[in-house]
N, C-alpha and C. Protein backbone atom coordinates (compact mmCIF):
# COMPACT_ATOMS: atom_id res chain seq x y z
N UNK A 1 10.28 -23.32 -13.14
CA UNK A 1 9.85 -22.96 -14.49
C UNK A 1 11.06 -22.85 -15.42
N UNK A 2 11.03 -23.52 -16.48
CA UNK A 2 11.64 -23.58 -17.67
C UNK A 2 11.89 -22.10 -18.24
N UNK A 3 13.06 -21.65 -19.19
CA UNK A 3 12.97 -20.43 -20.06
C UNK A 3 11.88 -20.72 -20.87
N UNK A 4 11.59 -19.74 -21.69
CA UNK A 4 10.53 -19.35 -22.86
C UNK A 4 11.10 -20.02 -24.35
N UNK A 5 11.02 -21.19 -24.92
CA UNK A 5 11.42 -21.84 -26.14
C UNK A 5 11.61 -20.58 -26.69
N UNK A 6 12.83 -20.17 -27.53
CA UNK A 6 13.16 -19.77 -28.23
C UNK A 6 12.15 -19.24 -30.01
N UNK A 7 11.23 -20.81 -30.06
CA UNK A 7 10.12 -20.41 -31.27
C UNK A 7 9.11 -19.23 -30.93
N UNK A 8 9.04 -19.02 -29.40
CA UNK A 8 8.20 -18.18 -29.00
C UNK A 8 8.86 -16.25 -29.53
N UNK A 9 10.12 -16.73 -29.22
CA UNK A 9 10.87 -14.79 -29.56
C UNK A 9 10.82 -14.90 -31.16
N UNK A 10 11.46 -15.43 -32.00
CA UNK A 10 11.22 -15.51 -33.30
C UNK A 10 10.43 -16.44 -34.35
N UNK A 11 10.22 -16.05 -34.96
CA UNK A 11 9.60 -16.77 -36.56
C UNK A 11 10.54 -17.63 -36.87
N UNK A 12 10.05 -19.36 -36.94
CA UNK A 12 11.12 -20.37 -37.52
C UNK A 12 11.15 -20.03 -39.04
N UNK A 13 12.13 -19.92 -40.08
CA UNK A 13 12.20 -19.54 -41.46
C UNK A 13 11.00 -20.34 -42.41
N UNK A 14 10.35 -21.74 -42.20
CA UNK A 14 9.39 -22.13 -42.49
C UNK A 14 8.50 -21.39 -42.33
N UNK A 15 7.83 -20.62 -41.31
CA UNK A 15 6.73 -19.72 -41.37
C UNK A 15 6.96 -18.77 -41.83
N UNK A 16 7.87 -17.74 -42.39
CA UNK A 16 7.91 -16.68 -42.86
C UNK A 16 7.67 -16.97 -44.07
N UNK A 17 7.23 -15.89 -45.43
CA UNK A 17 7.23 -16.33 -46.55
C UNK A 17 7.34 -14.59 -47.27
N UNK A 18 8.44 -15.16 -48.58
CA UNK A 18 8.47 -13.84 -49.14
C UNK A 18 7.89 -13.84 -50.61
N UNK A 19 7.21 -12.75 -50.80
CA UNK A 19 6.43 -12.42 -52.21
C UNK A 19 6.99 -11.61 -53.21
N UNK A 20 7.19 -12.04 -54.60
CA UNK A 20 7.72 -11.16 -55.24
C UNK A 20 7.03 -10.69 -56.75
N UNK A 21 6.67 -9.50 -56.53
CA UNK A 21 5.70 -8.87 -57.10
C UNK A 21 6.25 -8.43 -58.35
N UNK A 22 5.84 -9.04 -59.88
CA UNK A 22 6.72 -8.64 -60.90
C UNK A 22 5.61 -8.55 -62.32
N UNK A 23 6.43 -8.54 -63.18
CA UNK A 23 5.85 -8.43 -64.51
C UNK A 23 6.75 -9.27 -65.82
N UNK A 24 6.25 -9.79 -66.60
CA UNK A 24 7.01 -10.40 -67.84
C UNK A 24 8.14 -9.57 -67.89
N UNK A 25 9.50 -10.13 -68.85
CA UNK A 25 10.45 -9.36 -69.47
C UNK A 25 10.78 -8.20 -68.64
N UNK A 26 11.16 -8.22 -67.43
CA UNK A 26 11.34 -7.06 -66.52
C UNK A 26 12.84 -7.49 -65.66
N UNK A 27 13.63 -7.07 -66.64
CA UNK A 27 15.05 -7.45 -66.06
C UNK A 27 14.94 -7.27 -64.65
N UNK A 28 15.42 -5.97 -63.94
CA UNK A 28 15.27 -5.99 -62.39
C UNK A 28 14.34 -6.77 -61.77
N UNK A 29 13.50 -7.50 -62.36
CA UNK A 29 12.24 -8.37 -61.73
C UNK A 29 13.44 -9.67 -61.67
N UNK A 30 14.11 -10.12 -63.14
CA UNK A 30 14.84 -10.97 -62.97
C UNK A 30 16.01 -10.98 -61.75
N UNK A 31 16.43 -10.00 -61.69
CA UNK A 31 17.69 -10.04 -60.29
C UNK A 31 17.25 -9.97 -59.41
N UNK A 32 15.61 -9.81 -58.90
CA UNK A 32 15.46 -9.67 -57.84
C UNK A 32 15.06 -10.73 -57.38
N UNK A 33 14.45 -11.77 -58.61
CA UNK A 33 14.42 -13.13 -58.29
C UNK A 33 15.58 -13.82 -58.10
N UNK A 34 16.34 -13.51 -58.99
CA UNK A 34 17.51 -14.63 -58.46
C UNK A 34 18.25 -14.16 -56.92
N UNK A 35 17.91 -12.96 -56.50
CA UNK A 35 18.54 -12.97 -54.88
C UNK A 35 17.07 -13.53 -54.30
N UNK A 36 16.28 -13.58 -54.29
CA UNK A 36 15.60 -14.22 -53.74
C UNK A 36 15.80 -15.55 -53.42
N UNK A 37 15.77 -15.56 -54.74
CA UNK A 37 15.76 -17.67 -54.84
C UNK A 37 17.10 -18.02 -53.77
N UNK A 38 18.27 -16.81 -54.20
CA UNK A 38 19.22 -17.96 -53.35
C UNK A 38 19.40 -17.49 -52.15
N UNK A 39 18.65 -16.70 -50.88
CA UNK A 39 18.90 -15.88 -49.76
C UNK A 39 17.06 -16.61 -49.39
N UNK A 40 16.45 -16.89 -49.70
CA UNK A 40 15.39 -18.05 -49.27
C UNK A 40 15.54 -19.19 -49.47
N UNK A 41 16.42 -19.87 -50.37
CA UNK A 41 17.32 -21.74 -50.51
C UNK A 41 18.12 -21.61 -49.85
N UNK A 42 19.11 -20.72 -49.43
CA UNK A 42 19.98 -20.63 -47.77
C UNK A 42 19.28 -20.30 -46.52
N UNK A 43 17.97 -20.46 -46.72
CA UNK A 43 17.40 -20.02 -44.65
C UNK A 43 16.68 -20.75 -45.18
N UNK A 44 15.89 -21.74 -46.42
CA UNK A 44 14.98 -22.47 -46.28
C UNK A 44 13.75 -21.70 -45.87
N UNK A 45 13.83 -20.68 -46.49
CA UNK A 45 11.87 -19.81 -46.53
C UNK A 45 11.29 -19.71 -47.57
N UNK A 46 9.99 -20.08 -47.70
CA UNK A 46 9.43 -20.48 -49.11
C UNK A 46 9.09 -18.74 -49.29
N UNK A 47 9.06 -18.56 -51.05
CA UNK A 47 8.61 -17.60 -51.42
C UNK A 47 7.88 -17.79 -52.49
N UNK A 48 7.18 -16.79 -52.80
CA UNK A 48 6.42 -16.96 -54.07
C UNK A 48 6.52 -15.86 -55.02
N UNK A 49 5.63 -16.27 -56.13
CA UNK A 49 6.09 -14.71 -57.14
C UNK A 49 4.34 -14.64 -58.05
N UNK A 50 4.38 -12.76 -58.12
CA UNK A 50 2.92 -12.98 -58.45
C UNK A 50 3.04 -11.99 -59.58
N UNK A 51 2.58 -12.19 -60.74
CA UNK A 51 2.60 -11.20 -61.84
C UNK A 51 1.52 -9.74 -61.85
N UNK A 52 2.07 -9.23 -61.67
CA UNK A 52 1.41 -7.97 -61.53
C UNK A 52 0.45 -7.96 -62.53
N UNK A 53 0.49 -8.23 -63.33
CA UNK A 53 -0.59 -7.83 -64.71
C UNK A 53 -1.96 -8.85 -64.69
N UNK A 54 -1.40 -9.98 -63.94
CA UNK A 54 -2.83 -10.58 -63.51
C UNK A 54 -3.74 -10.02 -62.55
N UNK A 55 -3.18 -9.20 -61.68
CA UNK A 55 -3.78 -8.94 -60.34
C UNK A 55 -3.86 -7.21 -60.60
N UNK A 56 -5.37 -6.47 -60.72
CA UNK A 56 -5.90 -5.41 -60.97
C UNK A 56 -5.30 -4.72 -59.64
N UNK A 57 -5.46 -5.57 -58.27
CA UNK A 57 -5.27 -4.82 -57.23
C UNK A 57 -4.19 -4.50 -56.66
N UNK A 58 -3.05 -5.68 -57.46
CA UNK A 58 -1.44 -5.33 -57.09
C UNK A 58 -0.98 -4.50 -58.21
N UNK A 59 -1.90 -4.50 -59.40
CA UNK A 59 -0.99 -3.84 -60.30
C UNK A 59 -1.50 -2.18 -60.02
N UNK A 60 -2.88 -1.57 -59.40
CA UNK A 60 -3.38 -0.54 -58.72
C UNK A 60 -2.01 0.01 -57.74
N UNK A 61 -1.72 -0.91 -56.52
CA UNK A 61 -1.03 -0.71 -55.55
C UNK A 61 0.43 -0.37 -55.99
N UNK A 62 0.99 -1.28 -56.50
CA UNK A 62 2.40 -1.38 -56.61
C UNK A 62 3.23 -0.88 -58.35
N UNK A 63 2.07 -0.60 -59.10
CA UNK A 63 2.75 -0.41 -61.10
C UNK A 63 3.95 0.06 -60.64
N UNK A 64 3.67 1.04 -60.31
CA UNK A 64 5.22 2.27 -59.74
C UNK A 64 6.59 1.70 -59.46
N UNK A 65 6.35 0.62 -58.79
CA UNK A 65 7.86 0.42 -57.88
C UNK A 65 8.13 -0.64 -58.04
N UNK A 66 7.21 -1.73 -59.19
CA UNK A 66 8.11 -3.03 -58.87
C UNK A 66 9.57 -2.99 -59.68
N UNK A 67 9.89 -4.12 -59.27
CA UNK A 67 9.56 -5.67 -58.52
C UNK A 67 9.34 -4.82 -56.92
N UNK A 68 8.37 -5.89 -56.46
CA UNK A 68 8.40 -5.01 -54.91
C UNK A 68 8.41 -6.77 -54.38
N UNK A 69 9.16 -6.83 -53.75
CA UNK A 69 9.10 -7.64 -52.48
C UNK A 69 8.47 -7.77 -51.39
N UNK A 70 8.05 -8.40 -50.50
CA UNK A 70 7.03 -8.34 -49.58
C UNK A 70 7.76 -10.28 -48.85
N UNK A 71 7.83 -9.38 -47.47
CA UNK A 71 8.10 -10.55 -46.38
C UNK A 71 6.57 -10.71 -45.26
N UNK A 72 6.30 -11.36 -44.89
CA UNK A 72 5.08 -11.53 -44.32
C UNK A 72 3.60 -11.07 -44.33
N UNK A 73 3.93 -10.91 -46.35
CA UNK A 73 2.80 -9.85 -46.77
C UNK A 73 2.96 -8.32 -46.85
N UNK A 74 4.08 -7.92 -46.01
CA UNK A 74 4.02 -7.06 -45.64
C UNK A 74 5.28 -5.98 -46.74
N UNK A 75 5.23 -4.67 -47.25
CA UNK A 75 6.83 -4.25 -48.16
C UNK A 75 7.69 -4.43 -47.39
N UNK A 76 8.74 -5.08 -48.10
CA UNK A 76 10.04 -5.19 -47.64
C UNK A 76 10.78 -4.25 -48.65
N UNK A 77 10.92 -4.46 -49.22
CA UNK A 77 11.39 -3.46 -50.44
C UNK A 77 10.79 -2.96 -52.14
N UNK A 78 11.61 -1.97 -52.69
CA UNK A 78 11.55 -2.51 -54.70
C UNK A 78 12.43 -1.97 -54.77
N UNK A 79 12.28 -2.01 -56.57
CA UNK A 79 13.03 -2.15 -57.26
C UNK A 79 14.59 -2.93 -57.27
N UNK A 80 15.01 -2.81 -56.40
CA UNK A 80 16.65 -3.68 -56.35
C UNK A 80 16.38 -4.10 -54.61
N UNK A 81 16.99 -5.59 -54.93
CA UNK A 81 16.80 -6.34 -53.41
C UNK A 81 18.07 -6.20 -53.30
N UNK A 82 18.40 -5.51 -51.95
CA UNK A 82 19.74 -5.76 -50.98
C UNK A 82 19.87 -7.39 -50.18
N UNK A 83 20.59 -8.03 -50.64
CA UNK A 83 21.06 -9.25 -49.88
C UNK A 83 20.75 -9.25 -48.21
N UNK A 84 21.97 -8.32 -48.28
CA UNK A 84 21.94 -8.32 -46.41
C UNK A 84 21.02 -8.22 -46.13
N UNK A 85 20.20 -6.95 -46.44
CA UNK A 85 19.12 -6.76 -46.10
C UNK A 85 17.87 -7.60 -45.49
N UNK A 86 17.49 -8.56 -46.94
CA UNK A 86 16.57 -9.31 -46.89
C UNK A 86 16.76 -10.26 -45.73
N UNK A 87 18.42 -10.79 -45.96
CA UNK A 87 18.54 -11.78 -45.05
C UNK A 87 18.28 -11.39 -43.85
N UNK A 88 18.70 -10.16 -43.54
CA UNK A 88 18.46 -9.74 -42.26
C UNK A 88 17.05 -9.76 -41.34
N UNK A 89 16.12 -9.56 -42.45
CA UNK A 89 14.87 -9.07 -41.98
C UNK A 89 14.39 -10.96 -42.21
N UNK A 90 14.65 -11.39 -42.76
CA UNK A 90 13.85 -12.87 -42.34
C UNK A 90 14.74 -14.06 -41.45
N UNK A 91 15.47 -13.12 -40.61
CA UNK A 91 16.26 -13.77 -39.45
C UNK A 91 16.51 -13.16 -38.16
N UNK A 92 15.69 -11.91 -38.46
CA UNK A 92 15.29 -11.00 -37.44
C UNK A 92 14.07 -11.96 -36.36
């Protein structure tokens, strides 16, 4: 018997995906996109971005704390994205 492929212990960066939860004219929304953009264009993980003010149920959940980030759906952070951080957790 062969070891266990490696895709089996972690998430290839294609399947992970990070969300970033914001609002118009929201400076910290802006920096948190631009670490996004370039700490997901260096591991190649798609992310997306969703305006809070469209969505009754994110803007319910999250008004408080954005920008909030979210890696597999799930909080990863707000208000200010740590680099390492992020990188860390979508290479974990």
């Amino acid at each position: 018997m062969g070891g266990m492929s490696p895709l089996f212990r972690r998430k290839s960066p294609e399947s992970r995906v990070v969300t970033l939860i914001r609002k118009p004219g929201c400076h910290l929304c802006d920096d948190a996109q631009l670490m996004i953009e370039k700490v997901c264009g260096d591991l190649g993980v798609p992310w997306e971005s969703k305006d809070i003010t469209q969505d009754p149920r994110l803007h319910d959940q999250y008004w408080e704390q954005i920008p909030v980030v979210l890696v597999d759906g799930r909080q990863h952070t707000f208000w200010r994205v740590d680099e390492q951080r992020l990188r860390k957790a979508l290479t974990d």
